[in-house]
C-alpha atoms as a PDB file:
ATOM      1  CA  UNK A   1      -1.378  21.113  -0.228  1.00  0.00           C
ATOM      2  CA  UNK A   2      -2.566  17.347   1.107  1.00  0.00           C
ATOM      3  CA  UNK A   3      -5.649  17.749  -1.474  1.00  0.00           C
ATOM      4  CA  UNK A   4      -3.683  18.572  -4.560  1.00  0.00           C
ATOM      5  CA  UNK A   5      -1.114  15.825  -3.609  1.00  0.00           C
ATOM      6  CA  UNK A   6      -3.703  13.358  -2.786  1.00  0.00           C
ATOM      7  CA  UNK A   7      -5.692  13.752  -5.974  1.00  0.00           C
ATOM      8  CA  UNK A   8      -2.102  14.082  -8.390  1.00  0.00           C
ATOM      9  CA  UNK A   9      -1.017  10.533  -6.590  1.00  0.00           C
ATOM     10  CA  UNK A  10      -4.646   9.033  -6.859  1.00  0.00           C
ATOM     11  CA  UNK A  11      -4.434   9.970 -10.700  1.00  0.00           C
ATOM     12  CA  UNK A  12      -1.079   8.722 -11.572  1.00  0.00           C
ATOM     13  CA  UNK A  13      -1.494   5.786  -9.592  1.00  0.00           C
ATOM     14  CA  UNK A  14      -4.623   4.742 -11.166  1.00  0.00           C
ATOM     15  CA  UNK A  15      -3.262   5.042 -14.213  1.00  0.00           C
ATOM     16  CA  UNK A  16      -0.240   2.873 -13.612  1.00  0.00           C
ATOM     17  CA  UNK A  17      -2.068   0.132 -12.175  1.00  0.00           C
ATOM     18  CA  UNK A  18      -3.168  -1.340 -16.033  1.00  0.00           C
ATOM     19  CA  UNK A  19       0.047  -2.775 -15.355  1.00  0.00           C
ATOM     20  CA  UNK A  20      -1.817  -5.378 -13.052  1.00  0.00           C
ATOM     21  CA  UNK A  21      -4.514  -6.390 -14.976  1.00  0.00           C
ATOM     22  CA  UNK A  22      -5.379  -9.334 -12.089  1.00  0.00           C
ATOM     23  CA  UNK A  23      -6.101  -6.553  -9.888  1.00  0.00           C
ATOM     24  CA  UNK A  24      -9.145  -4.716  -9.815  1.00  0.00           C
ATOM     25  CA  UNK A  25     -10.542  -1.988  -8.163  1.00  0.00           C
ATOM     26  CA  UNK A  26     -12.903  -2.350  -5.103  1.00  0.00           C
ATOM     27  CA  UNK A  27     -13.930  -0.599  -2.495  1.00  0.00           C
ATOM     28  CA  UNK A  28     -12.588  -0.887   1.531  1.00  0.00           C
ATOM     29  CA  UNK A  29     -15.954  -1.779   3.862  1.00  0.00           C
ATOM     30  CA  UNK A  30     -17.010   0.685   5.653  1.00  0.00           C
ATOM     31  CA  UNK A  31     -14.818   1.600   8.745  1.00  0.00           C
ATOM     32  CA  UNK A  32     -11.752  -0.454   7.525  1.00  0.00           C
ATOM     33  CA  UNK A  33     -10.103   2.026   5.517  1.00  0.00           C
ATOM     34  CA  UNK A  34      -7.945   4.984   6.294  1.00  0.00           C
ATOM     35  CA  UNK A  35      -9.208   8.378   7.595  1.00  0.00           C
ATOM     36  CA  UNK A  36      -6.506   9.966   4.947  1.00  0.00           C
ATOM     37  CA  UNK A  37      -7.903   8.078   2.215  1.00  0.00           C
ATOM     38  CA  UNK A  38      -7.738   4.748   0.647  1.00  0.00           C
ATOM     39  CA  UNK A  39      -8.030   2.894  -3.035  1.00  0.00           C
ATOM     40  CA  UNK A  40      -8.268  -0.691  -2.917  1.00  0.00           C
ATOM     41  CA  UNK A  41      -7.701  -3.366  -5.289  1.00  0.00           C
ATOM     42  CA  UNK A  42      -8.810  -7.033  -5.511  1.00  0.00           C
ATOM     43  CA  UNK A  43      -7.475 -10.104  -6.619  1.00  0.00           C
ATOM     44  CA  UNK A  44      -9.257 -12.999  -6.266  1.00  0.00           C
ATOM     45  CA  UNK A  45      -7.948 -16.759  -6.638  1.00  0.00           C
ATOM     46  CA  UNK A  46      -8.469 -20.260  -5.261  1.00  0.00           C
ATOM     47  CA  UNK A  47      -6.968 -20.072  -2.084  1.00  0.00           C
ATOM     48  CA  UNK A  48      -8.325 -16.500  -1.531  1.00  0.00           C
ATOM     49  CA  UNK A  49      -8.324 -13.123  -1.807  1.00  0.00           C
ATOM     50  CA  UNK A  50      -5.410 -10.477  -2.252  1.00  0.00           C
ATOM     51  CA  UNK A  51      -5.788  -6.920  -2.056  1.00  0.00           C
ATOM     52  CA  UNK A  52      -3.283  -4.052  -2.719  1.00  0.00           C
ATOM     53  CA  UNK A  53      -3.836  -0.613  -0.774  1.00  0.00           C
ATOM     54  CA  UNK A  54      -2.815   2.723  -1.512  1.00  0.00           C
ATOM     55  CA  UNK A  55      -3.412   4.935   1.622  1.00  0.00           C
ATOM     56  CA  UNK A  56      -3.303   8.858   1.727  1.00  0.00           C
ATOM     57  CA  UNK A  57      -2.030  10.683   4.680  1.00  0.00           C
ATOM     58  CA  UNK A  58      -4.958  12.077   6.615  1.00  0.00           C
ATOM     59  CA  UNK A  59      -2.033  14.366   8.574  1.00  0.00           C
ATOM     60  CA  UNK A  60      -2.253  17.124   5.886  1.00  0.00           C
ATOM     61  CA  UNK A  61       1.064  15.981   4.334  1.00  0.00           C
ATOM     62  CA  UNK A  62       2.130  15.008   0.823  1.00  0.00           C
ATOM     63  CA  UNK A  63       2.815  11.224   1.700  1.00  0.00           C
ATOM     64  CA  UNK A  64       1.190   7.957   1.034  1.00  0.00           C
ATOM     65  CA  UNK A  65       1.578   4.381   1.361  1.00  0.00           C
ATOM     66  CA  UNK A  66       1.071   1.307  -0.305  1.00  0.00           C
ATOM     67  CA  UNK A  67       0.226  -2.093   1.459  1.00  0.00           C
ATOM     68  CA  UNK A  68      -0.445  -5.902  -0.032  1.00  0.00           C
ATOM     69  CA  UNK A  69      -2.871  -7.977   2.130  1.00  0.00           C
ATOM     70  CA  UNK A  70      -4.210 -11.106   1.970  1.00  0.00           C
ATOM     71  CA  UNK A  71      -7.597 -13.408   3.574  1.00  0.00           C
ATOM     72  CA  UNK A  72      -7.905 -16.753   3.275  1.00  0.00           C
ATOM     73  CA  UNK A  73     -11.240 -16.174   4.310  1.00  0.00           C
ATOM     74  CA  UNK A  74     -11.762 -14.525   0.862  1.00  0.00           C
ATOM     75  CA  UNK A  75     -12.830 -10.723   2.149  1.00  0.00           C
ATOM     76  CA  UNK A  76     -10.997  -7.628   2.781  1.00  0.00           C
ATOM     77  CA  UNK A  77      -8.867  -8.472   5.708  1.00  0.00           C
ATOM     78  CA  UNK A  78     -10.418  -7.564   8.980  1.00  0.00           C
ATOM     79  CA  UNK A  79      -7.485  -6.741  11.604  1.00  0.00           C
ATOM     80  CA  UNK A  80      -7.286  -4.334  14.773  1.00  0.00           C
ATOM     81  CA  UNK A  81      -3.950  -2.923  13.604  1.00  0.00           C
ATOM     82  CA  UNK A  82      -2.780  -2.171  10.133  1.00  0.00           C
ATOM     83  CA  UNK A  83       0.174  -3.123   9.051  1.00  0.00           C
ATOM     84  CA  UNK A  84      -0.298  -6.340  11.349  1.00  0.00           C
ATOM     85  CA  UNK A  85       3.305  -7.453   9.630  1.00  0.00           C
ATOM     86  CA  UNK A  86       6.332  -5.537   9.706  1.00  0.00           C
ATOM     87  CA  UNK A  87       8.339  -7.337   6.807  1.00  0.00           C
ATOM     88  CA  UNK A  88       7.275  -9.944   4.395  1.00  0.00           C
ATOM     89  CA  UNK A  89       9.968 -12.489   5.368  1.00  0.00           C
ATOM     90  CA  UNK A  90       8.234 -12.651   9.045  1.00  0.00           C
ATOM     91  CA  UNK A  91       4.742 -13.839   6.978  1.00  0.00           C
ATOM     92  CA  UNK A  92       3.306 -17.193   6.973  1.00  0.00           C
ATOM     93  CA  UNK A  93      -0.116 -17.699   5.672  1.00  0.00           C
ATOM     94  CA  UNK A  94      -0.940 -20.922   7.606  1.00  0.00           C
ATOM     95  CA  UNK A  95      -0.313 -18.878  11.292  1.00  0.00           C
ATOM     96  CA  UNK A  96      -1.994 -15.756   9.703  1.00  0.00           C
ATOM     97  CA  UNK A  97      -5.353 -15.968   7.263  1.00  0.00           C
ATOM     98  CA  UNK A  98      -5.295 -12.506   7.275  1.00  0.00           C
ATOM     99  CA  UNK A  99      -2.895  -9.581   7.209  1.00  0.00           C
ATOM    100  CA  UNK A 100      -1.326  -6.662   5.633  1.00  0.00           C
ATOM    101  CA  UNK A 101       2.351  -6.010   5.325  1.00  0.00           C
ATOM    102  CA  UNK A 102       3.678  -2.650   4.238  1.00  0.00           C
ATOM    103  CA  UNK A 103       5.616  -1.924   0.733  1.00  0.00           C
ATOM    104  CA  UNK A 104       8.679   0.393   1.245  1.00  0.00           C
ATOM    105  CA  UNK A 105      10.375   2.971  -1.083  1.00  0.00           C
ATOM    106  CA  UNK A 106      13.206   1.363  -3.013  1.00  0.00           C
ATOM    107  CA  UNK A 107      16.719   2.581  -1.314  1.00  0.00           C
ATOM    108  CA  UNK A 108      14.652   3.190   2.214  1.00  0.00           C
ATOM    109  CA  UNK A 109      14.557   0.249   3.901  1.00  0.00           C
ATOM    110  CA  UNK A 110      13.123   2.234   7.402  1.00  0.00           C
ATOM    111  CA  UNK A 111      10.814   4.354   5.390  1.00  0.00           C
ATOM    112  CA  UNK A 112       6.946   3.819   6.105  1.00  0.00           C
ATOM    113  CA  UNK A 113       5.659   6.666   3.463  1.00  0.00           C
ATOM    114  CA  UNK A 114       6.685   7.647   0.046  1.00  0.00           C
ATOM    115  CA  UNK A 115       6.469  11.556   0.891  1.00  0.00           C
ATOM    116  CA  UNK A 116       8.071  14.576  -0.169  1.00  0.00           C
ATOM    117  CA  UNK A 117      10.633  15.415   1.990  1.00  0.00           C
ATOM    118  CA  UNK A 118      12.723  12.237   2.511  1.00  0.00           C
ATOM    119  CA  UNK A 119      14.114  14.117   6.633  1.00  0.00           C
ATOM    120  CA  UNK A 120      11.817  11.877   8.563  1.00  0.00           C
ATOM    121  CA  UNK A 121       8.844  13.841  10.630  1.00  0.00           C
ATOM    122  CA  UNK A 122       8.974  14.469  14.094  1.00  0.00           C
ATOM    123  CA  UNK A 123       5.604  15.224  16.215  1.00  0.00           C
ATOM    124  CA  UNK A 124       5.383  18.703  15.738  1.00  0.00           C
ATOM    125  CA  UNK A 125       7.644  18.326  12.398  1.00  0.00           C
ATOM    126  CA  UNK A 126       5.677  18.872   9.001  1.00  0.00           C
ATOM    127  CA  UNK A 127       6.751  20.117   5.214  1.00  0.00           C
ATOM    128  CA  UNK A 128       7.726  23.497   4.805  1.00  0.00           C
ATOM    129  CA  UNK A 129       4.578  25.266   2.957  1.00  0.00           C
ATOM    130  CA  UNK A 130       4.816  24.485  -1.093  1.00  0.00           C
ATOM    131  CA  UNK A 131       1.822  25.614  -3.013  1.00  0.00           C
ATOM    132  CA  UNK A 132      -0.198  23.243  -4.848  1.00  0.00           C
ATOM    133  CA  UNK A 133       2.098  23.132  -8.464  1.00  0.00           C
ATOM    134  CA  UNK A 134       5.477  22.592  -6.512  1.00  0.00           C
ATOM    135  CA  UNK A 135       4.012  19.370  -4.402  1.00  0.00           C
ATOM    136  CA  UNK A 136       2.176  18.222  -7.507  1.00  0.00           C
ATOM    137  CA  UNK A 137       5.260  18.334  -9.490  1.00  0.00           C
ATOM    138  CA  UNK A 138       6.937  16.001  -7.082  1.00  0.00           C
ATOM    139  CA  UNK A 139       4.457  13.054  -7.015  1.00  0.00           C
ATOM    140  CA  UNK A 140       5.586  11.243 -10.330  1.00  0.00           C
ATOM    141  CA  UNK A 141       8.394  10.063  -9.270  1.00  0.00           C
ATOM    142  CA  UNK A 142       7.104   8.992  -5.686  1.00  0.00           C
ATOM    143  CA  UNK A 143       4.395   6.911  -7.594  1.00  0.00           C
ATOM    144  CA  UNK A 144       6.646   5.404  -9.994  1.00  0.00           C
ATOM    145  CA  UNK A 145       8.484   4.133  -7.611  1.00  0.00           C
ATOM    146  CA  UNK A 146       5.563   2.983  -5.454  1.00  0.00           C
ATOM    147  CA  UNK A 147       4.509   0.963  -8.430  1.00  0.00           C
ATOM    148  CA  UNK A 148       7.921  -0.715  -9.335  1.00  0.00           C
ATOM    149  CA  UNK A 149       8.088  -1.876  -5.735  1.00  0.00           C
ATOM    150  CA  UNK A 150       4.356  -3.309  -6.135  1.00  0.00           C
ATOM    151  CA  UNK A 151       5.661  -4.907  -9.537  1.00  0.00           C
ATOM    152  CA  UNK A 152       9.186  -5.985  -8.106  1.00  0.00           C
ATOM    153  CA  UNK A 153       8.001  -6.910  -4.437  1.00  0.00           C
ATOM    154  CA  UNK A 154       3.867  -6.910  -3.756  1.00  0.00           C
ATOM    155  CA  UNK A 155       2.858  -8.684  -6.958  1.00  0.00           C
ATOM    156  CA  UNK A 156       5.415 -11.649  -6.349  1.00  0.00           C
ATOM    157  CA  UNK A 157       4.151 -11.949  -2.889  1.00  0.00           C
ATOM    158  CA  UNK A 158       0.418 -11.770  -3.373  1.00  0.00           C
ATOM    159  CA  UNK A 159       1.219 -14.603  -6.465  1.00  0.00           C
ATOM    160  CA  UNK A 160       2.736 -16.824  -3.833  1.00  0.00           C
ATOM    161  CA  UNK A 161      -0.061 -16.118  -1.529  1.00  0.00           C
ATOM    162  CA  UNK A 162      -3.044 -16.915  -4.114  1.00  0.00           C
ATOM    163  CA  UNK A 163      -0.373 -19.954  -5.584  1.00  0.00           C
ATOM    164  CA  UNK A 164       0.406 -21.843  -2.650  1.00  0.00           C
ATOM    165  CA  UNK A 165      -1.457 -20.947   0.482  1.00  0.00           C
ATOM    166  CA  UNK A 166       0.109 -23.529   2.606  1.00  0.00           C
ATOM    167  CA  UNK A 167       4.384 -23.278   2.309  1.00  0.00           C
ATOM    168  CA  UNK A 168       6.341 -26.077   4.265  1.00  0.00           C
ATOM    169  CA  UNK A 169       8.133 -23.334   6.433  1.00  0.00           C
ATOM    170  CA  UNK A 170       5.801 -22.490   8.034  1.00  0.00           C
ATOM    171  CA  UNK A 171       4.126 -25.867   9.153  1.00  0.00           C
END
């Protein structure tokens, strides 16, 4: 199932992302992306670089997420924990030179993944079996979503970022 779903939301995403023409695609350095799976994408500007993540489950289940980070220091941002933010109101790029803050589904405000089954997982908790066609069938509308809330929410905040890397609040 996580294979079929994985490559489906890779494809779709791709595609959708020639709505971003600043961004382009680049590659994670070695041991800083995901086990599950990661595409990157770079945007580069005076005061830095921005990067956009979409990150596959590596948990065998039809989920993924999508992150915006930032570097000041103009290279994929190097952090023990990923995301380092929990909100994008809590960021301030003077106090952090680096980070990544996690996009949400629209209408989930606690969701962490765009996944298939919207009942939240539990340790031992995983997707009833679907075959390959039936989880396919649902990723289109996960990944449209995924990409307004990069449009609506991670492209305004990686502009501000790239625009005006020192804001008065947070001096």
């Amino acid at each position: 199932m996580s294979r079929a779903f994985n490559e489906t939301v890779i494809a779709l995403f791709s595609e959708g992302m020639h709505r971003f023409p600043s961004l382009r695609a680049a590659e994670a350095p070695p041991g800083r992306a995901f086990p599950g799976g990661e595409r990157t994408y770079r945007w580069d500007g005076a005061g830095g670089s921005a990067w956009l993540a979409l990150i596959l489950s590596s948990k065998e289940r039809a989920e993924f997420n999508v992150e915006v980070g930032w570097s000041c220091l103009g290279r994929y941002p190097e952090l023990f924990a990923r995301p380092n933010h929990s909100k994008l109101a809590e960021v301030c790029f003077d106090t952090h030179p680096e980070g990544f803050v996690r996009l949400r589904p629209q209408g989930s405000p606690k969701a962490l993944w765009w996944r298939v089954s919207n009942r939240p997982h539990g340790l031992f908790e995983f997707i009833p079996e679907m075959d390959d066609a039936q989880c396919c069938r649902l990723a289109p509308p996960l990944v449209a979503d995924a990409l307004e809330q990069v449009e609506t929410v991670g492209i305004p905040f990686l502009e501000n970022f790239l625009q005006r890397q020192r804001r008065p609040e947070c001096r």
